[in-house]
Protein backbone atom coordinates (compact mmCIF):
# COMPACT_ATOMS: atom_id res chain seq x y z
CA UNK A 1 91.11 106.00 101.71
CA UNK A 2 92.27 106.81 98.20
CA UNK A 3 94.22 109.17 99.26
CA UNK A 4 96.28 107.38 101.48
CA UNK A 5 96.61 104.10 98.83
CA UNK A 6 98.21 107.32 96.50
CA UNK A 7 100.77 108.31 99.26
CA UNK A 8 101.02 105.02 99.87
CA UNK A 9 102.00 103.90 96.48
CA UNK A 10 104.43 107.11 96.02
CA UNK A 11 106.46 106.04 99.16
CA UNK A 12 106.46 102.28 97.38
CA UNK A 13 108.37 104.16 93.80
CA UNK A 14 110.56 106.62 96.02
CA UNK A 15 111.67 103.40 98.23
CA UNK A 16 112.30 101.29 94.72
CA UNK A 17 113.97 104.29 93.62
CA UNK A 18 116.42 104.53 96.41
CA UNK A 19 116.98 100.69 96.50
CA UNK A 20 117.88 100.87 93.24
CA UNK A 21 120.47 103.59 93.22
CA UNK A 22 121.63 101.59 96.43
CA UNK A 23 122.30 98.87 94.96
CA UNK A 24 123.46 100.58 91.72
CA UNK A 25 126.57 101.96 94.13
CA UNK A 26 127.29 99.14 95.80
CA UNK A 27 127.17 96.85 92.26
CA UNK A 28 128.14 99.21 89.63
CA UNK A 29 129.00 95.92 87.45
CA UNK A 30 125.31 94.64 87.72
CA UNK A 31 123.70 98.02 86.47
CA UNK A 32 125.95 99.82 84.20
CA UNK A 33 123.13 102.42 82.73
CA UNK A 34 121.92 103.56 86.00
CA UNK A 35 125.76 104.62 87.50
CA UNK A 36 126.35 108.04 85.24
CA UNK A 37 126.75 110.18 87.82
């Protein structure tokens, strides 16, 4: 059961992650630190 609450919570950070940079390329005003490319 822990196990799968850690897997779990690692999908959760690589999804926030990939939202992020998302919306980091589609807003590039809105979050200026996170576009150096």
């Amino acid at each position: 059961m822990n196990q799968f609450v850690e897997q779990f919570d690692l999908g959760q950070q690589l999804t926030v992650k990939f939202i992020s940079r998302m919306t980091s390329l589609c807003f590039p005003d809105k979050h200026p630190i996170t576009t150096n490319k």
